[in-house]
PDB file of N, CA and C in Angstrom:
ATOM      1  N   UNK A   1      20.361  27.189 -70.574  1.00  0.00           N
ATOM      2  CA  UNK A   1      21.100  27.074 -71.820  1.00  0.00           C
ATOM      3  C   UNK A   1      20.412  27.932 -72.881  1.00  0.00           C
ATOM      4  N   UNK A   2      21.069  28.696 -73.666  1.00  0.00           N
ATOM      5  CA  UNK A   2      20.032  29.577 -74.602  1.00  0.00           C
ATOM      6  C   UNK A   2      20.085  29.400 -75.637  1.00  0.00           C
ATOM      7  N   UNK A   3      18.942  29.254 -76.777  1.00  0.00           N
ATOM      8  CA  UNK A   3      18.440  28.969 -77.792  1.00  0.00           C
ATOM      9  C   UNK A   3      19.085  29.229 -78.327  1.00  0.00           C
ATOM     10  N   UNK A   4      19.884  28.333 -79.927  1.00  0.00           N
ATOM     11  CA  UNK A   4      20.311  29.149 -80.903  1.00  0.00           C
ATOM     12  C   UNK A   4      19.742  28.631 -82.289  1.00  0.00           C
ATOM     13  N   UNK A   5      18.596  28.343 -81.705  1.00  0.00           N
ATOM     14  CA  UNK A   5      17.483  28.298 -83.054  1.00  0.00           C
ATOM     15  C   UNK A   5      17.622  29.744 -83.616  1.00  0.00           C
ATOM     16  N   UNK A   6      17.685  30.078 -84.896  1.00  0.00           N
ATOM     17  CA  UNK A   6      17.864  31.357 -85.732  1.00  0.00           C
ATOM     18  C   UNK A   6      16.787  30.765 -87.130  1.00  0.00           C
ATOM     19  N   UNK A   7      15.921  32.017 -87.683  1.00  0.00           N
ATOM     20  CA  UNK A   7      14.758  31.648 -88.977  1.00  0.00           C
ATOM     21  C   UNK A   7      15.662  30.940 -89.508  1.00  0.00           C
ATOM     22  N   UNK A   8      16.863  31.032 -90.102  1.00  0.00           N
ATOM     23  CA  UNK A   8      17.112  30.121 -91.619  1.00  0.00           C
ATOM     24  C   UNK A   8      17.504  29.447 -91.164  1.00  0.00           C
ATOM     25  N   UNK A   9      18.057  29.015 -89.749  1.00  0.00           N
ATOM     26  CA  UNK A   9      18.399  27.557 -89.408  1.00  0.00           C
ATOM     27  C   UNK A   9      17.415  26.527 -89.093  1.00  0.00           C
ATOM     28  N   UNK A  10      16.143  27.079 -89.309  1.00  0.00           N
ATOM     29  CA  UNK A  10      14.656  26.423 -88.999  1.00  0.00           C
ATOM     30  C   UNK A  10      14.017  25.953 -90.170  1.00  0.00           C
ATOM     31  N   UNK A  11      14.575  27.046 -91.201  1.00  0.00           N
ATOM     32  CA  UNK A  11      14.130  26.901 -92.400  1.00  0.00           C
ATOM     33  C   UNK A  11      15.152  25.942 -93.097  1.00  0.00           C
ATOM     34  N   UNK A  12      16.569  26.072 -92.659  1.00  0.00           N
ATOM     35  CA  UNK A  12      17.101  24.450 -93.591  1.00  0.00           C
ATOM     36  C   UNK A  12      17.208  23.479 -93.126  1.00  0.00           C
ATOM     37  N   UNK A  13      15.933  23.262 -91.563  1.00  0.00           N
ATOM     38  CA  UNK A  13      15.892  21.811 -91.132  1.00  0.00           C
ATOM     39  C   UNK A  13      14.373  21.806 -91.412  1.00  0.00           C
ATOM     40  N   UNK A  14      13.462  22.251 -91.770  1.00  0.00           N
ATOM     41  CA  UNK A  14      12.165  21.960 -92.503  1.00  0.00           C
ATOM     42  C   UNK A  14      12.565  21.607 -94.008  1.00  0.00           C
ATOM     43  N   UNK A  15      13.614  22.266 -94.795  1.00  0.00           N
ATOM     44  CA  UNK A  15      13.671  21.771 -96.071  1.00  0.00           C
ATOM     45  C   UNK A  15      13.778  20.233 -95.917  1.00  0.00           C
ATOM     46  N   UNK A  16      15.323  19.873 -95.095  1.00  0.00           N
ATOM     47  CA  UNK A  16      15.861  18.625 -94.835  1.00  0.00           C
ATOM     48  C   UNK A  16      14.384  17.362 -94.508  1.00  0.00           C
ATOM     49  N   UNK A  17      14.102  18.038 -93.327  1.00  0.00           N
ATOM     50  CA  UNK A  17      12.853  17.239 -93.168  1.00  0.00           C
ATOM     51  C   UNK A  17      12.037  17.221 -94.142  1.00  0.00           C
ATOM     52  N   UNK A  18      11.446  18.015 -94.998  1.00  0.00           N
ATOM     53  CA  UNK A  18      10.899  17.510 -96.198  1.00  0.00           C
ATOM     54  C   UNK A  18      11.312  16.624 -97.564  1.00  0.00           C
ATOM     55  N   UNK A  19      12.494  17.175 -97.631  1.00  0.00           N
ATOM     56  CA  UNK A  19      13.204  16.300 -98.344  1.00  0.00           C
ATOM     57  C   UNK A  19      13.285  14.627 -98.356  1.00  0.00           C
ATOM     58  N   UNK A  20      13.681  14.616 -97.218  1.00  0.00           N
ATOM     59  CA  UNK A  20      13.342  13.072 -96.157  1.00  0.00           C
ATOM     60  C   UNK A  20      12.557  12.032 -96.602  1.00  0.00           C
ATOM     61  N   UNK A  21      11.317  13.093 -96.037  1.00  0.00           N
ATOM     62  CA  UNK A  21      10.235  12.789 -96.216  1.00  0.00           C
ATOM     63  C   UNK A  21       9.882  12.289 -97.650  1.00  0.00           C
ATOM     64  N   UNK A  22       9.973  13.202 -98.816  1.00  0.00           N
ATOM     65  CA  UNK A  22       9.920  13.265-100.400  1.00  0.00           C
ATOM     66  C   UNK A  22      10.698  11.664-100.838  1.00  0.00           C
ATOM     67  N   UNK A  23      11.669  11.621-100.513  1.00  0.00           N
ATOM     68  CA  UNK A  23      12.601  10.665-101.065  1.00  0.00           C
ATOM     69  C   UNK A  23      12.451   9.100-100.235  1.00  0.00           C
ATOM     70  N   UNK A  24      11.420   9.504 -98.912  1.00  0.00           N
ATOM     71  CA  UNK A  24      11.209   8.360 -98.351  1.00  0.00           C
ATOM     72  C   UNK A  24      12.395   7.646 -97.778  1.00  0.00           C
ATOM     73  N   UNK A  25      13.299   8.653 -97.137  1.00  0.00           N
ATOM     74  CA  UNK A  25      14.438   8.141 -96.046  1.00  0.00           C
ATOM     75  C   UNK A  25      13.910   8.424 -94.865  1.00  0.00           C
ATOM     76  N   UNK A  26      13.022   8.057 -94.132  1.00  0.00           N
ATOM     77  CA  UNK A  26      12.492   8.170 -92.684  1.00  0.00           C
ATOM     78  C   UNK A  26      12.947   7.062 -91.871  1.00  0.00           C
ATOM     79  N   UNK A  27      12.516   5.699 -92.981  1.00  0.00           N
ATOM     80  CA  UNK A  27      12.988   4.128 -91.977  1.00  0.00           C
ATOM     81  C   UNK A  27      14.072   3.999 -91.579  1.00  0.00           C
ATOM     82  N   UNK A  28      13.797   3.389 -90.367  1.00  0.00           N
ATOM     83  CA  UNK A  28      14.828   3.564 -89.226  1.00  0.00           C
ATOM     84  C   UNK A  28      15.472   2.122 -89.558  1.00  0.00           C
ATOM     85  N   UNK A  29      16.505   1.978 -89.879  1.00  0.00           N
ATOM     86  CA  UNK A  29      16.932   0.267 -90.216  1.00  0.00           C
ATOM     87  C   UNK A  29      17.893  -0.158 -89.220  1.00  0.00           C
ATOM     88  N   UNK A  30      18.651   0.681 -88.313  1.00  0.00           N
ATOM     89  CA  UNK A  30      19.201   0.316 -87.336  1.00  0.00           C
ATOM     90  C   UNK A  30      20.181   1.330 -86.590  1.00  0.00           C
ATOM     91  N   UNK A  31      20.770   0.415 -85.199  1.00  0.00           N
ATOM     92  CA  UNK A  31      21.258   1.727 -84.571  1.00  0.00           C
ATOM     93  C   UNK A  31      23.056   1.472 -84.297  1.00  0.00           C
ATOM     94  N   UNK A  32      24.035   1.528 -84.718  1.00  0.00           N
ATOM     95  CA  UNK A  32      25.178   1.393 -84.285  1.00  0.00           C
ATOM     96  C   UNK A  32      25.487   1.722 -82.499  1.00  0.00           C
ATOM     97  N   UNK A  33      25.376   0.441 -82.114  1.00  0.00           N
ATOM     98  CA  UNK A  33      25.474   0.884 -80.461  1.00  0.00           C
ATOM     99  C   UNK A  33      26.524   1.799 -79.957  1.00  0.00           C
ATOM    100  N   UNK A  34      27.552   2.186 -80.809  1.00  0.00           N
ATOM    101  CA  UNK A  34      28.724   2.559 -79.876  1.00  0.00           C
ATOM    102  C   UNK A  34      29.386   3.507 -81.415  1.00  0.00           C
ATOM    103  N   UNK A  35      30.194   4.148 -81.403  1.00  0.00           N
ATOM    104  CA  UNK A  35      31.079   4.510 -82.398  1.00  0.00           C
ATOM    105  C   UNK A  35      32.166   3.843 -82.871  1.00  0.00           C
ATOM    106  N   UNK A  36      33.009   3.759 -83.700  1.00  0.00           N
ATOM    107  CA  UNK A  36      34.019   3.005 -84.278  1.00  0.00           C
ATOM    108  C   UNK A  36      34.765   3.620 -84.737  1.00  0.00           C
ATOM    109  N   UNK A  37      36.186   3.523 -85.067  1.00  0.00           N
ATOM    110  CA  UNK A  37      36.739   4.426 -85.597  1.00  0.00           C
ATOM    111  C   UNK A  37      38.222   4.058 -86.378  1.00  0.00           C
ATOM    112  N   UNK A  38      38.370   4.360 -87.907  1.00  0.00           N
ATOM    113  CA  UNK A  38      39.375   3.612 -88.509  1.00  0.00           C
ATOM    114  C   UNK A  38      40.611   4.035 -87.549  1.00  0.00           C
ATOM    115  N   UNK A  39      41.274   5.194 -87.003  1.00  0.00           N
ATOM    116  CA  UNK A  39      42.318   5.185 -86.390  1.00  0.00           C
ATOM    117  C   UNK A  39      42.635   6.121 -85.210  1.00  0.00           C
ATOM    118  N   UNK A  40      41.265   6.266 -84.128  1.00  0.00           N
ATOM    119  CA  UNK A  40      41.640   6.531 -82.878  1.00  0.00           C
ATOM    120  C   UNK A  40      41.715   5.348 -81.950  1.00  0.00           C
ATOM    121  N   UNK A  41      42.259   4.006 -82.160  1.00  0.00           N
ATOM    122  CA  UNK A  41      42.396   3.296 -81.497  1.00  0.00           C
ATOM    123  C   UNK A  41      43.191   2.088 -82.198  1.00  0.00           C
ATOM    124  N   UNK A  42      44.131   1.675 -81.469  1.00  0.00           N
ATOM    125  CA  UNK A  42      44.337   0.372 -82.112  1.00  0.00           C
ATOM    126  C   UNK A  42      43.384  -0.623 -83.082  1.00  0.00           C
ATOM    127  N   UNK A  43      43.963  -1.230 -84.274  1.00  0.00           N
ATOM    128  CA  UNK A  43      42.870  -2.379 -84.525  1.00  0.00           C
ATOM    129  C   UNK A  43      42.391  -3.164 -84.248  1.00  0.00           C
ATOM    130  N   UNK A  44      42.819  -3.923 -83.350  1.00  0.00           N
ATOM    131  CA  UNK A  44      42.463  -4.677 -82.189  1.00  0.00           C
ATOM    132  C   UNK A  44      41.404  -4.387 -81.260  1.00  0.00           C
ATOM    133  N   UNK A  45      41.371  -2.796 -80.982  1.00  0.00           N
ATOM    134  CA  UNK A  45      40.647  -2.543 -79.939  1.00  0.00           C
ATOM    135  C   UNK A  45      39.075  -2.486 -80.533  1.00  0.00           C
ATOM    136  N   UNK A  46      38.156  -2.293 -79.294  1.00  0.00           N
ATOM    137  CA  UNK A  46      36.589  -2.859 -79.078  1.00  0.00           C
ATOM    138  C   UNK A  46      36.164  -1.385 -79.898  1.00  0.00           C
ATOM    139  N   UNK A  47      36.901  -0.246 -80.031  1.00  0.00           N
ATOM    140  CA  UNK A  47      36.896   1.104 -80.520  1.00  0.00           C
ATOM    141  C   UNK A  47      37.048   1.079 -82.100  1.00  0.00           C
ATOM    142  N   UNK A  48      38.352   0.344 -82.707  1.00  0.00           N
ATOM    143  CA  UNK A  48      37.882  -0.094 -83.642  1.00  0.00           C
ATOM    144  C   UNK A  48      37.129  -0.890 -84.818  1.00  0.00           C
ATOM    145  N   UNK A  49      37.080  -0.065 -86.319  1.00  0.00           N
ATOM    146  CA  UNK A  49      35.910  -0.651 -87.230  1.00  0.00           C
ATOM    147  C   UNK A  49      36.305  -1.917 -87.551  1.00  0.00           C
ATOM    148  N   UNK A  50      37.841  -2.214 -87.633  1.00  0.00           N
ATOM    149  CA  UNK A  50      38.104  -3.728 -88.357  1.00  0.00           C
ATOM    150  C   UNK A  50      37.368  -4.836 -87.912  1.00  0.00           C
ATOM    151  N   UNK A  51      37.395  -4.837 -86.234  1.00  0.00           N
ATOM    152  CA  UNK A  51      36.890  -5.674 -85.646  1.00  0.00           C
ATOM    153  C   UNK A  51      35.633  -5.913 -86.024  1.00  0.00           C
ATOM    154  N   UNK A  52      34.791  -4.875 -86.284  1.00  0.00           N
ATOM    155  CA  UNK A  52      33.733  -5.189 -86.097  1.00  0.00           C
ATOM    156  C   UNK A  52      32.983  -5.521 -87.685  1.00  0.00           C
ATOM    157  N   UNK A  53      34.099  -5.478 -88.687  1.00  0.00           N
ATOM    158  CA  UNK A  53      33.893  -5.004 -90.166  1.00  0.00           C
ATOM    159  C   UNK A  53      34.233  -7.019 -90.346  1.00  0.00           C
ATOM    160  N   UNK A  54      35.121  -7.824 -89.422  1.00  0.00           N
ATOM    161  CA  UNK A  54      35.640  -8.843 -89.291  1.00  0.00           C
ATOM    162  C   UNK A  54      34.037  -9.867 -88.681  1.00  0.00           C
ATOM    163  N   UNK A  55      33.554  -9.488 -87.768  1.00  0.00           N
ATOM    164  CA  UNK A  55      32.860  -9.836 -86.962  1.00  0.00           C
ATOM    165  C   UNK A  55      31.102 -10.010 -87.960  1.00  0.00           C
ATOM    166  N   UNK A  56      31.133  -9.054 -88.599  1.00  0.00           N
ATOM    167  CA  UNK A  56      29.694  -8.628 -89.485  1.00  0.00           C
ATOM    168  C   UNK A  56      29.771  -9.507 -90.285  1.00  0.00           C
ATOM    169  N   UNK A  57      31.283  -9.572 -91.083  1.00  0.00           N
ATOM    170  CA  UNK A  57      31.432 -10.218 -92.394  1.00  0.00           C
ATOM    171  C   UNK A  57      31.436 -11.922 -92.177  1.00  0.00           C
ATOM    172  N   UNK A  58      32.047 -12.111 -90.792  1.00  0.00           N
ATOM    173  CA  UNK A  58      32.110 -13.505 -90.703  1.00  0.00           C
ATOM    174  C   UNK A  58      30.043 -14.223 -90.580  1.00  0.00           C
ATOM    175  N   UNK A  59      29.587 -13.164 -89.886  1.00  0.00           N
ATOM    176  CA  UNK A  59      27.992 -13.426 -89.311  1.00  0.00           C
ATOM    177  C   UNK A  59      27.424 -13.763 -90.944  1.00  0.00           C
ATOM    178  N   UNK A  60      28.003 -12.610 -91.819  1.00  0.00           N
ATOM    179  CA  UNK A  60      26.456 -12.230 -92.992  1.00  0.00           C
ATOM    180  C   UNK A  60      27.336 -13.647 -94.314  1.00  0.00           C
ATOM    181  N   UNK A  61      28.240 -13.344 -94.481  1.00  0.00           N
ATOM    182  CA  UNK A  61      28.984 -14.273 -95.277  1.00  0.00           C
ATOM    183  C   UNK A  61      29.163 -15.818 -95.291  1.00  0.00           C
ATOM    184  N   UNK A  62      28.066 -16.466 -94.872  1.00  0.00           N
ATOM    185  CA  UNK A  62      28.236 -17.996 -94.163  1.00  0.00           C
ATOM    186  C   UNK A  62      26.950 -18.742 -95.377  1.00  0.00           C
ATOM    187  N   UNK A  63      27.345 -19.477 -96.398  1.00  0.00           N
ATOM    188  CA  UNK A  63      26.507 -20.082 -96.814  1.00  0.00           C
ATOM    189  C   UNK A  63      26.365 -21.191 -95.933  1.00  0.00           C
ATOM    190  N   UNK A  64      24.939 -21.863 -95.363  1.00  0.00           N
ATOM    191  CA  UNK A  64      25.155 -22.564 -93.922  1.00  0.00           C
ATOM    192  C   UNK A  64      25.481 -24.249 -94.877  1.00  0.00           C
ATOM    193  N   UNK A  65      25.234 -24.446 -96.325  1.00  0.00           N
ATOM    194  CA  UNK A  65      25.568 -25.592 -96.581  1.00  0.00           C
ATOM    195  C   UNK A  65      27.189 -25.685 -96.830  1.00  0.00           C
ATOM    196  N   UNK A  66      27.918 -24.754 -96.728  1.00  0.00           N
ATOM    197  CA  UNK A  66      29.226 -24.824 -96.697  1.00  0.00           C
ATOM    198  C   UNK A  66      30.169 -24.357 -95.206  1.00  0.00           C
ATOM    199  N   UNK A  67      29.290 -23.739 -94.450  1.00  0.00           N
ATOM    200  CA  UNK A  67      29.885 -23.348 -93.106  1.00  0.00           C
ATOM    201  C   UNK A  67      30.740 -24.129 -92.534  1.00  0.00           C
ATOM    202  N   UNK A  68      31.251 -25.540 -93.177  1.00  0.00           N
ATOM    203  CA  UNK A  68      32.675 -26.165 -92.588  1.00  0.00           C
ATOM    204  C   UNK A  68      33.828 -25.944 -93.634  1.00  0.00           C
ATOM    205  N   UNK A  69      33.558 -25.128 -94.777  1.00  0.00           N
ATOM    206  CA  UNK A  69      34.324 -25.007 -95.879  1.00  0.00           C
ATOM    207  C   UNK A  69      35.580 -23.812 -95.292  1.00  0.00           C
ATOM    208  N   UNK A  70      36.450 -23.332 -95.163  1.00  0.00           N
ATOM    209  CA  UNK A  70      37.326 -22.429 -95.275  1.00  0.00           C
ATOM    210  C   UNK A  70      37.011 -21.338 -96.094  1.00  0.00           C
ATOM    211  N   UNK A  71      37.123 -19.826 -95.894  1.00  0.00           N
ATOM    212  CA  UNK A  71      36.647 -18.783 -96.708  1.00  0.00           C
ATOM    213  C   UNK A  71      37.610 -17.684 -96.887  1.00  0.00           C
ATOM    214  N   UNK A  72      38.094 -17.141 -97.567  1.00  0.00           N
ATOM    215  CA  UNK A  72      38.998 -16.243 -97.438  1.00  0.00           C
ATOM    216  C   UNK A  72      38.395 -14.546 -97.733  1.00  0.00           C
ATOM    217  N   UNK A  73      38.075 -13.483 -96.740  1.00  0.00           N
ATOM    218  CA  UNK A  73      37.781 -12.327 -97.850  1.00  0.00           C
ATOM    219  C   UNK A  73      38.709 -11.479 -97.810  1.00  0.00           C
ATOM    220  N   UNK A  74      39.134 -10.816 -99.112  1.00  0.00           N
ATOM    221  CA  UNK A  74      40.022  -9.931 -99.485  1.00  0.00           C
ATOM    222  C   UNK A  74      39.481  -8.422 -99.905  1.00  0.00           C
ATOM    223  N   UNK A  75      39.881  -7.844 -98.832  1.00  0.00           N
ATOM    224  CA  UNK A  75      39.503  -6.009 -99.578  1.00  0.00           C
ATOM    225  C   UNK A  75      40.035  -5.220 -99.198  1.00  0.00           C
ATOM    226  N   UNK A  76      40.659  -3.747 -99.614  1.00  0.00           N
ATOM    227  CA  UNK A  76      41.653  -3.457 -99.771  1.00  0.00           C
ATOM    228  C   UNK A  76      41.442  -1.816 -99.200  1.00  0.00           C
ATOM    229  N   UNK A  77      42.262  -1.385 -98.767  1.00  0.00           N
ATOM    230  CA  UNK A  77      42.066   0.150 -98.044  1.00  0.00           C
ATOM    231  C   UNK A  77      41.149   0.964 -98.315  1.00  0.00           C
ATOM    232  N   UNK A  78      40.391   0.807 -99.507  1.00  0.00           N
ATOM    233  CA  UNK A  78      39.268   1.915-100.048  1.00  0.00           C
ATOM    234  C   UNK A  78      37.918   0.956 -99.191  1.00  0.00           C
ATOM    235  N   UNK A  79      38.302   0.057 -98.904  1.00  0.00           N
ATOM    236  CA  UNK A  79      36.835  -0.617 -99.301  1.00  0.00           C
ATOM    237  C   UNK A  79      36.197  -0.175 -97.351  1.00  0.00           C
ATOM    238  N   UNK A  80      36.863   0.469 -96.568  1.00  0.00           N
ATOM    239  CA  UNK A  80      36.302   1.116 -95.446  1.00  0.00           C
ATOM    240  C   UNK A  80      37.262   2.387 -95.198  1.00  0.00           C
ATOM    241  N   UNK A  81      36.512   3.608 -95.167  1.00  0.00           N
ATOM    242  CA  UNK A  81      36.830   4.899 -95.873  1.00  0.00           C
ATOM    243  C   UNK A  81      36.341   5.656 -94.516  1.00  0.00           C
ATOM    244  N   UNK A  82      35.200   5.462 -93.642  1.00  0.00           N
ATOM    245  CA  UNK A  82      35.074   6.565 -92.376  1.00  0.00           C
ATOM    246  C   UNK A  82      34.665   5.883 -91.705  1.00  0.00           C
ATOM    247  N   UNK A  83      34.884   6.309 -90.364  1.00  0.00           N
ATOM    248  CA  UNK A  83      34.475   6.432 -89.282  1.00  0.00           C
ATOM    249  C   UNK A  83      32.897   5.717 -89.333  1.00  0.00           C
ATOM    250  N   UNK A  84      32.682   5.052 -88.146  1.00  0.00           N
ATOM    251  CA  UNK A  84      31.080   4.676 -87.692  1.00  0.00           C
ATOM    252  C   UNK A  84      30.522   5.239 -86.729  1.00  0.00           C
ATOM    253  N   UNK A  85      29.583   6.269 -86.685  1.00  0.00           N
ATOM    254  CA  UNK A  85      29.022   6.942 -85.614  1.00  0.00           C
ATOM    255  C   UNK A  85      28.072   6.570 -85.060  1.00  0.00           C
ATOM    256  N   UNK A  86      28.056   6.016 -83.274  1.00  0.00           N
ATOM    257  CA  UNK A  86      27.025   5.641 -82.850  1.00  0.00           C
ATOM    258  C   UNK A  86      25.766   6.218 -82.998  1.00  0.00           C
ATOM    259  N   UNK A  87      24.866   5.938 -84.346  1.00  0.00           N
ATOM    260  CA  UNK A  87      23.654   6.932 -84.524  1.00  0.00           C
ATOM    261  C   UNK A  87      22.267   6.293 -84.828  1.00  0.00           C
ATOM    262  N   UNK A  88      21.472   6.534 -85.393  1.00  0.00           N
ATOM    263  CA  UNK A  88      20.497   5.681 -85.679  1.00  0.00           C
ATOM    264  C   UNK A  88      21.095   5.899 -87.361  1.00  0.00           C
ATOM    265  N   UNK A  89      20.262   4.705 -88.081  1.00  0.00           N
ATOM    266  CA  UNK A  89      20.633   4.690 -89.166  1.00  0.00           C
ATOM    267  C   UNK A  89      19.077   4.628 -90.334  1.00  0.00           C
ATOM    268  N   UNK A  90      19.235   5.804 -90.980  1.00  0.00           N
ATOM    269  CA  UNK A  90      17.410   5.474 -91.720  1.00  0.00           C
ATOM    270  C   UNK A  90      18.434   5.617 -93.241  1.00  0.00           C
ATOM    271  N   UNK A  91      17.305   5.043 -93.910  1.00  0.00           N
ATOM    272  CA  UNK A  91      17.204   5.192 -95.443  1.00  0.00           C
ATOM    273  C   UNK A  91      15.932   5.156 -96.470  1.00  0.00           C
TER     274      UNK A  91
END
């Protein structure tokens, strides 16, 4: 397979990496196992984000002294905007 490392493409992933570095986005906080995607797949499907935007919200959203209470959440087409790429995730 042949290299297509080129100088300034070396040189604007040393900036990046310094940058990184500078601003202290290195930590790794987690890894999205799989990709997601607002509309190459049904909503239903294991492919899409709803599910899993449904699934997060029900886990993180649970005050445990009310967890027999009924909860409703409401949010509206802006409030998930792209795609989830199976990647690591730093900040």
């Amino acid at each position: 397979m042949k290299n297509f490392d080129v100088p300034r493409g070396k040189a604007v992933t040393a900036e990046i990496t310094e940058e990184r570095q500078r601003l202290n986005l290195t930590q790794r906080y987690g890894c999205a196992p799989q990709s997601y995607c607002m509309t190459c797949a049904p909503q239903t499907s294991n492919l899409s984000i709803y599910p899993l935007v449904q699934k997060a919200l029900a886990a993180v959203v649970v005050n445990k002294t009310r967890e027999d209470k009924s909860r409703m959440i409401i949010i509206n087409t802006g409030s998930i905007r792209f795609d989830l790429v199976g990647v690591n995730v730093t900040l």
